[in-house]
Protein backbone atom coordinates (compact mmCIF):
# COMPACT_ATOMS: atom_id res chain seq x y z
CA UNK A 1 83.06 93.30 96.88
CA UNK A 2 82.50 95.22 93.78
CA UNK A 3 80.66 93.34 90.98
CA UNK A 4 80.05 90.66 93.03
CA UNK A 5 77.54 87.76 91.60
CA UNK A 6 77.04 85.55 94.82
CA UNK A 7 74.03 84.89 96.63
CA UNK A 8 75.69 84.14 99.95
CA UNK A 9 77.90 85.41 102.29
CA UNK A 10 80.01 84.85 105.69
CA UNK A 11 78.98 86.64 108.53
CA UNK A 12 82.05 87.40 109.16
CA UNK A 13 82.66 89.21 105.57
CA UNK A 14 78.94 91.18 106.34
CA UNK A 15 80.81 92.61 109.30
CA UNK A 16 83.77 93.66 107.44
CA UNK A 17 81.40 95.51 105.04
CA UNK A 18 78.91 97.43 107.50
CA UNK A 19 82.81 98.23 110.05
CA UNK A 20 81.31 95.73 112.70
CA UNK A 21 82.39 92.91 114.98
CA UNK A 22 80.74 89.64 115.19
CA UNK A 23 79.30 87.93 118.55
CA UNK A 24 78.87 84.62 118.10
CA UNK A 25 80.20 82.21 115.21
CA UNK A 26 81.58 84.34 112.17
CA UNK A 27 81.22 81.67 109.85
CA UNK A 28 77.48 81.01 109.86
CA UNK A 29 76.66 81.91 105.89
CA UNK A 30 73.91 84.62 105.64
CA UNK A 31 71.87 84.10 102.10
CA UNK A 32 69.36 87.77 102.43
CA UNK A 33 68.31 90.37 104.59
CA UNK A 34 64.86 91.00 105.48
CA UNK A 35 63.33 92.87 108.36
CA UNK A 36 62.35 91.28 112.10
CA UNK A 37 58.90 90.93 110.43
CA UNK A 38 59.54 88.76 107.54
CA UNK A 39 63.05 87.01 108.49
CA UNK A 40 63.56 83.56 107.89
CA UNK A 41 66.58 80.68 108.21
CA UNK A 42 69.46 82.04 106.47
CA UNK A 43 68.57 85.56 106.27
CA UNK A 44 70.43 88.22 108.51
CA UNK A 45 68.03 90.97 110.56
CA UNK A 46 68.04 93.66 112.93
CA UNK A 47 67.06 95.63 115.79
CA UNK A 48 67.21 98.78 116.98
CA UNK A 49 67.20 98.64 120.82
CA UNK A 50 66.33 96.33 123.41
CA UNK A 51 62.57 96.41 123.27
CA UNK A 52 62.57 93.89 120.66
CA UNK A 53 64.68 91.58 122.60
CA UNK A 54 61.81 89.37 122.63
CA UNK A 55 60.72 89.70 118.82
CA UNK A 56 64.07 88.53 118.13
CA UNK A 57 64.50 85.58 120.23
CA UNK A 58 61.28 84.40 118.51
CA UNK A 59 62.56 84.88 114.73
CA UNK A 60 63.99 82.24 112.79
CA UNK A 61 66.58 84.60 111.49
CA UNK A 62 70.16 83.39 111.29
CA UNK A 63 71.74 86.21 112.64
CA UNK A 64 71.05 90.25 113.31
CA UNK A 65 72.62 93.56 113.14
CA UNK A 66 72.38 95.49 116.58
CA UNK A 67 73.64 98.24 118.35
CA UNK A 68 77.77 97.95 120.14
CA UNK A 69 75.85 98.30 123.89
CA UNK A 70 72.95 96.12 122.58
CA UNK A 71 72.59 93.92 126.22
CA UNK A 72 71.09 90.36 125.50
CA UNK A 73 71.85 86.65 125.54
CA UNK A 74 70.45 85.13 122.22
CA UNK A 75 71.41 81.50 120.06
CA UNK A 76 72.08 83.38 116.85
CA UNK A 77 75.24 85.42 116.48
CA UNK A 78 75.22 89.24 116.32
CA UNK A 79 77.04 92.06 114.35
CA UNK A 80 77.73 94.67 116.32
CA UNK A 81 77.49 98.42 114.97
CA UNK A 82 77.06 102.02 116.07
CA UNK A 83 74.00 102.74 113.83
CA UNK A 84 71.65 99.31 113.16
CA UNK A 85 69.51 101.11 110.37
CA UNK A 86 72.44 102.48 108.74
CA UNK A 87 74.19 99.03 108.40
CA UNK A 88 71.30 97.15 107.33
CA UNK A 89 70.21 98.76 104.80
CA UNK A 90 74.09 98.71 103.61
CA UNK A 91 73.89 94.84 103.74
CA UNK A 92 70.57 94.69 102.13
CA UNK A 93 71.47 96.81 99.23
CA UNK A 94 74.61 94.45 98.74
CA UNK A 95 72.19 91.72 98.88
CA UNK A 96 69.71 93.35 96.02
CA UNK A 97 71.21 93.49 92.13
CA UNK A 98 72.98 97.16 91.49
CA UNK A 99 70.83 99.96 90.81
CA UNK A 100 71.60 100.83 87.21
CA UNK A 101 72.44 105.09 87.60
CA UNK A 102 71.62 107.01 84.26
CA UNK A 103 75.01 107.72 82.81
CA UNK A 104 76.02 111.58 81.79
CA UNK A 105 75.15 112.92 78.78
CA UNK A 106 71.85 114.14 76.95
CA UNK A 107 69.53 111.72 75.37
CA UNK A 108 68.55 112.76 71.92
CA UNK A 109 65.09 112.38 72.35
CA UNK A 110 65.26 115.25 75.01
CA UNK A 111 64.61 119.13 74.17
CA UNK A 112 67.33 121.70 75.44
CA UNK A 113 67.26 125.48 74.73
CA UNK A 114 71.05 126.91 73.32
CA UNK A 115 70.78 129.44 75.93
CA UNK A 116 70.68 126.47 78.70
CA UNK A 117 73.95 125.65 80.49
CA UNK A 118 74.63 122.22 82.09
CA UNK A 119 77.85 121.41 84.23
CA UNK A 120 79.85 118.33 83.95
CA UNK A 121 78.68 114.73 84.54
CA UNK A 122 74.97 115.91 84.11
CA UNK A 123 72.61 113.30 82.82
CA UNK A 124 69.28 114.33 80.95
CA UNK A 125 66.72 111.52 80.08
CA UNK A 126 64.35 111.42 77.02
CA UNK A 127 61.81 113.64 77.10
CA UNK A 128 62.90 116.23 78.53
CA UNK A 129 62.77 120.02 78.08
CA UNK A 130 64.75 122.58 79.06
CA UNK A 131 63.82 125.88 78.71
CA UNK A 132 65.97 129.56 77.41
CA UNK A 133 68.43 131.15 80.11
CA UNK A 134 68.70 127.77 82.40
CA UNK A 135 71.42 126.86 85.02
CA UNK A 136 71.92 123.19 85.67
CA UNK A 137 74.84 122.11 88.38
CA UNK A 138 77.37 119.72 87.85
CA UNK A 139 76.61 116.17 88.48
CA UNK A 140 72.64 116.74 87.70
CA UNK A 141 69.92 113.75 87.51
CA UNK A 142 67.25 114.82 85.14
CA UNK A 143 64.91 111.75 84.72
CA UNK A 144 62.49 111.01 81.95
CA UNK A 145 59.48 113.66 80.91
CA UNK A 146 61.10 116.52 83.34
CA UNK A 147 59.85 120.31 82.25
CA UNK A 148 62.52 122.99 83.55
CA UNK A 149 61.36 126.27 82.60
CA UNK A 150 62.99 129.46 81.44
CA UNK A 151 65.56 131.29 84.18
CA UNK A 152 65.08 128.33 86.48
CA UNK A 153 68.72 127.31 88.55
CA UNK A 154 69.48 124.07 89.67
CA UNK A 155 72.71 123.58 91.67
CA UNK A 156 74.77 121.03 92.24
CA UNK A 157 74.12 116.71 92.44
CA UNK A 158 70.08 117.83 92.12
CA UNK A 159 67.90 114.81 90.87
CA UNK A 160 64.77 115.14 89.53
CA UNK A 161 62.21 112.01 89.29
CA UNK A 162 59.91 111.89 86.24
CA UNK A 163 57.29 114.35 85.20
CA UNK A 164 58.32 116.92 87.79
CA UNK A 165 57.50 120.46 86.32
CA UNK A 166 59.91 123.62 87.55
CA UNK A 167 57.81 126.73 86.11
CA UNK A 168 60.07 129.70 85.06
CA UNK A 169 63.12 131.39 87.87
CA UNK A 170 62.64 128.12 90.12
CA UNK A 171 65.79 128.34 92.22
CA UNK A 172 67.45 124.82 93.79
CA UNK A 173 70.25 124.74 95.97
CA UNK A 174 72.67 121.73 96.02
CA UNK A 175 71.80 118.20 96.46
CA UNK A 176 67.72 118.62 95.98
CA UNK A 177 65.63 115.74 95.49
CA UNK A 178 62.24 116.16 93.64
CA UNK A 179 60.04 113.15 93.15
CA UNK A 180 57.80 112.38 90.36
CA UNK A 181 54.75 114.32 89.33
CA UNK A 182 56.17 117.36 91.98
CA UNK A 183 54.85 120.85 90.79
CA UNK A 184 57.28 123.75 91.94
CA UNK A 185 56.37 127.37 90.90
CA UNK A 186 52.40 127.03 89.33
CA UNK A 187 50.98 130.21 90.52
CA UNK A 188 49.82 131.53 93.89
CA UNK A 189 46.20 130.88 94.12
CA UNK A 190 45.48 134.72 94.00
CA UNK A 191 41.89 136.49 92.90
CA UNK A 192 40.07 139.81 93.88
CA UNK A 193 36.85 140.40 93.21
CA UNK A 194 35.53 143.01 90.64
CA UNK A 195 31.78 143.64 89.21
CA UNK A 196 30.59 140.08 90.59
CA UNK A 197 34.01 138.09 88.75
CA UNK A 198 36.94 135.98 90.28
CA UNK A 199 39.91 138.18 88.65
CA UNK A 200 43.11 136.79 88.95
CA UNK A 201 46.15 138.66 90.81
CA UNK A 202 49.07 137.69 88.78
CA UNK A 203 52.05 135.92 90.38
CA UNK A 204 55.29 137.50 89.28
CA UNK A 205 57.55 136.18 92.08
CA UNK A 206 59.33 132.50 92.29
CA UNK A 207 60.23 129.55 94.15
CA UNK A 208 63.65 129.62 96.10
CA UNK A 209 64.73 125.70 97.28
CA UNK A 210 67.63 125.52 99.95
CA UNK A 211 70.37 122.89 99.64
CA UNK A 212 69.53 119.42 101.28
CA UNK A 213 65.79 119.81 100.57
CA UNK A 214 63.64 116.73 99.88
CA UNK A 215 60.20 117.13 98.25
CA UNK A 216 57.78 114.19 97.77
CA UNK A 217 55.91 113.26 94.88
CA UNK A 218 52.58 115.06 93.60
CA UNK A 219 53.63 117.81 96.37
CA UNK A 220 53.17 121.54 95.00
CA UNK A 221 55.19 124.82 96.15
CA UNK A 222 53.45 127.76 94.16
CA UNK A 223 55.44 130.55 93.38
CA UNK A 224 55.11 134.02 95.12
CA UNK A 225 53.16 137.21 94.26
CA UNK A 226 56.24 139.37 93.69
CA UNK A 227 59.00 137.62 95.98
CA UNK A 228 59.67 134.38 96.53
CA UNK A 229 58.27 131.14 98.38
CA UNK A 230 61.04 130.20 100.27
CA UNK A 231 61.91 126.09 101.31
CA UNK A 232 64.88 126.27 104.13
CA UNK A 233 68.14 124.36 103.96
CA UNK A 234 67.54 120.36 105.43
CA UNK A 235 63.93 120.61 105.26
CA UNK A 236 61.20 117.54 104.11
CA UNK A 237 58.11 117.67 102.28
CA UNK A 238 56.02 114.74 102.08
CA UNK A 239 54.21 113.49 98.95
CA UNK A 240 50.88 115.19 98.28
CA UNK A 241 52.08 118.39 100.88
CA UNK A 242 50.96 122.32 99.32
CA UNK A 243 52.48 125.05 100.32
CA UNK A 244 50.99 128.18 99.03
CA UNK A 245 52.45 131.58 97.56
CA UNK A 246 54.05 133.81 99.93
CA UNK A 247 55.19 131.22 102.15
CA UNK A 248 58.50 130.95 103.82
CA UNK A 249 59.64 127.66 105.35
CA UNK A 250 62.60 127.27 107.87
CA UNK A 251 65.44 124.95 108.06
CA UNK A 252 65.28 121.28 108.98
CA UNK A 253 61.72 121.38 108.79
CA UNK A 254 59.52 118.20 108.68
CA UNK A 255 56.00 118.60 106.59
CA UNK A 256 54.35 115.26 105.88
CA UNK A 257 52.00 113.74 103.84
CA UNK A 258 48.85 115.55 102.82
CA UNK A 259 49.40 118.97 104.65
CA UNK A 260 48.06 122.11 103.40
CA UNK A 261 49.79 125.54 104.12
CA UNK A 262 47.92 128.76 103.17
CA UNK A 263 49.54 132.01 101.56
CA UNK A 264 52.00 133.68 103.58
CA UNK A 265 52.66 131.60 106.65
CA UNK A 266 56.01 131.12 108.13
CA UNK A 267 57.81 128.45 109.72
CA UNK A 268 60.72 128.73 112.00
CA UNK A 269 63.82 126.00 111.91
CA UNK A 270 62.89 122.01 113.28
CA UNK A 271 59.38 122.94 113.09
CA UNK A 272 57.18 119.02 112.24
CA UNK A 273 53.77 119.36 110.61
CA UNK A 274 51.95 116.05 110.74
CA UNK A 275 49.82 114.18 108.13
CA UNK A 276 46.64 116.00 107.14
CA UNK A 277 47.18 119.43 108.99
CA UNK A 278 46.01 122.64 107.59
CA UNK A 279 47.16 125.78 108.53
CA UNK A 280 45.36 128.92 107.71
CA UNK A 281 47.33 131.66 105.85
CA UNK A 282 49.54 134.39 107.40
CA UNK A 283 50.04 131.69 110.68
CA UNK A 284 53.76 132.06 112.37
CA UNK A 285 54.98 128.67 113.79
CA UNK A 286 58.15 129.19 116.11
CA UNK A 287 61.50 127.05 115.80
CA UNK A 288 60.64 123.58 116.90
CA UNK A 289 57.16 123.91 117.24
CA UNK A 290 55.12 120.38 116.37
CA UNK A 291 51.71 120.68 115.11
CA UNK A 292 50.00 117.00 115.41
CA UNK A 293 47.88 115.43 112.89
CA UNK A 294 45.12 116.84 111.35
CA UNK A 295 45.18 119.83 113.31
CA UNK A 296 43.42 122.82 112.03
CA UNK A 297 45.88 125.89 112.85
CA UNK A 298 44.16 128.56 113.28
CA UNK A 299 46.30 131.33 115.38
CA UNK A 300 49.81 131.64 115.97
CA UNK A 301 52.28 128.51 117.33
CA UNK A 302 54.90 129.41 119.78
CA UNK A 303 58.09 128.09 119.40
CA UNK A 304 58.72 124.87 121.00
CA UNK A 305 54.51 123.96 121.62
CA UNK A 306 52.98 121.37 120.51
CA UNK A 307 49.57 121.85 119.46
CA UNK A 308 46.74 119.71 118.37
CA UNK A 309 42.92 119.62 117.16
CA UNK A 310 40.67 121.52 114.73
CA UNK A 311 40.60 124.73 115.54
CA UNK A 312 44.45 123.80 116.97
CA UNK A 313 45.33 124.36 120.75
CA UNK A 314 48.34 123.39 122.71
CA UNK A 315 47.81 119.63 123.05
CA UNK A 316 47.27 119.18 126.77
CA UNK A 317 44.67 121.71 126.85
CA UNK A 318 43.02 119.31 123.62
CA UNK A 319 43.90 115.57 125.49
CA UNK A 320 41.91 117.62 128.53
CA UNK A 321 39.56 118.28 126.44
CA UNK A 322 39.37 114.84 125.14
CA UNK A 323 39.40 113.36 128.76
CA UNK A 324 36.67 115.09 129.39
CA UNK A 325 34.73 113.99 126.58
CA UNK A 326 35.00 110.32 127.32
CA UNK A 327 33.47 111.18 130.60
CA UNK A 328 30.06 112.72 129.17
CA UNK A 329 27.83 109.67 128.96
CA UNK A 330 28.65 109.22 132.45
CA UNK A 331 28.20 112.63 133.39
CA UNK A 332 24.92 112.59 131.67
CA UNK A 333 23.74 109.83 133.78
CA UNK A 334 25.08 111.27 136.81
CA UNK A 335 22.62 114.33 136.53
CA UNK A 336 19.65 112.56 135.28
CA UNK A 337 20.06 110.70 138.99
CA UNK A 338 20.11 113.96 140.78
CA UNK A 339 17.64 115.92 139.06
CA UNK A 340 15.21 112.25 139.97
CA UNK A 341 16.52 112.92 143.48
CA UNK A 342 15.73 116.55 143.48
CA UNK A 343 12.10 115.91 141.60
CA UNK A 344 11.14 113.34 144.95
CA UNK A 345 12.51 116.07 147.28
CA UNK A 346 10.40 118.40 145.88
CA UNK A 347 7.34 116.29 145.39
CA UNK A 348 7.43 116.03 141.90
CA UNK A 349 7.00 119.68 141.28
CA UNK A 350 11.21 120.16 139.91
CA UNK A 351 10.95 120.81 136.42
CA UNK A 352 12.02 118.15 134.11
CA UNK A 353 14.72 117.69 132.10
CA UNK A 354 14.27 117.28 128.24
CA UNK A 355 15.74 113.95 127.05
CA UNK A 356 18.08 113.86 124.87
């Protein structure tokens, strides 16, 4: 299917593409692929699991892509596959025109030190600059407006999106993704104060990326004060995520969007920080540990809590604590009845309660 320029295709032939095997009649022509939301006649869907049973028997969509034990009696005909996500997004990238992949080679508009060494296949867009004493892996993606500075190391298959900035002895393992506008290595946000004056502590240390590491765009590691910031093998960063000098991250970690991680804290491995959490500097969090969103982490995480609110506890103590919250209006009008009950009993001489 290579090069292919129709708009259509059999059911049957979708199968064939994503390894599945068709329920229903293999012939019915499938012209897109849209989600359960948005299907319409012609186009092919999908579903995850049997919850949306219902969604589906109410779309218009010609066919779907579900899972091999998927259990369900429906008028259009399935494709059956081990992983539904995986598949249609497979069939819907057929559907879309080819991404066009920068080819290898150095455009001349870019700016590339003599001391820098690139491996084979690389492929540098305009605008870019590379500084002394730099490492770039084989197979490379440098996109448009990218700043690499001196002594920084980029391994293998790493693509960077536009305008990302590596300051100087960045280190990336293999296969890193960096979207646009990502800031990796700015200094530590580091001052003492002398005679009445903010003097800055310089930051000699670096940023060290694992392998397999995805950072979002507009996110910011900052390097270390002498060491390094360290980013673990597997783990996500969100767009708009800072993580702070001194920091170490563990493997498979997930940090998303808008969290804020203060110098020096450390996370073990399958730890997930949620949208908008902060957590204050030198804080531990323990291997698979999940802080919930916008929490304000204030002590230590054990591993494998999950903790929630601002100043963070473990989460059933804060849902308690919620509960209990919910029930205060009531509560309030509960004792304004007994202290009226108490006032008669006493003939009026109870003291009275200040309203609120």
């Amino acid at each position: 299917m290579e090069g292919h320029t129709a708009v259509q295709l059999t059911l049957e032939a979708l199968a064939a593409l994503v390894g599945g095997t068709v329920d229903g009649d293999a012939r019915t022509i499938i012209t897109g692929a849209r989600p359960i939301t948005h299907a319409g006649p012609g186009d092919i869907t999908f579903v995850e699991d049997a919850r949306k049973t219902r969604v589906l028997e109410k779309s218009a969509a010609a066919a779907a892509v579900v899972a091999r034990e998927f259990q369900a009696s429906l008028r259009m005909p399935l494709v059956r596959v081990a992983k539904p996500l995986d598949a249609f997004g497979t069939i819907v990238d057929w559907f879309r025109a080819p991404r066009r992949e920068p080819p290898p080679g150095i455009h001349p508009q870019s700016s590339i030190a003599a001391s820098a060494r690139l491996g084979r296949d690389a492929s540098v867009g305009p605008f870019v600059v590379i500084g002394e004493d730099v490492t770039i892996g084989n197979r490379c993606r440098i996109m448009p407006s990218v700043v690499i500075g001196d002594g920084c190391r980029l391994g293998d298959d790493v693509t960077l999106f536009p305008n990302v900035v590596l300051y100087s002895e960045t280190m990336l393992g293999d296969r890193v993704i960096v979207h646009a506008g990502a800031v990796l290595g700015a200094d530590g946000f580091g001052y003492r104060t002398e005679a009445g004056r903010h003097v800055k502590v310089p930051q000699r240390g670096h940023v060290q990326i694992g392998s397999d590491v995805e950072i979002g765009a507009n996110a910011t590691i900052d390097r270390a004060t002498f060491m390094a910031t360290e980013i673990g093998d597997g783990t996500k960063i969100d767009n708009l995520a800072q993580i702070a000098h001194n920091c170490r991250i563990g493997r498979h970690n997930l940090i998303v969007g808008q969290v804020g991680l203060a110098g020096s804290c450390k996370t073990g491995d399958y730890v997930i920080i949620a949208g908008q959490a902060g957590i204050k500097d030198h804080i531990t969090i323990g291997d698979r540990a999940i802080v919930e969103a916008m929490s304000g982490v204030m002590d230590d995480v054990p591993a494998g809590e999950k903790w929630a609110g601002a100043p963070a506890t473990p989460a059933r103590e804060q849902f308690r604590l919620l509960s209990l919250s919910r029930k205060l209006p009531e509560m309030r009008d509960q004792l304004a009845e007994l202290e009226e009950r108490l006032n008669k009993l006493d003939g009026g001489s109870a003291p009275q309660r200040k309203s609120a």
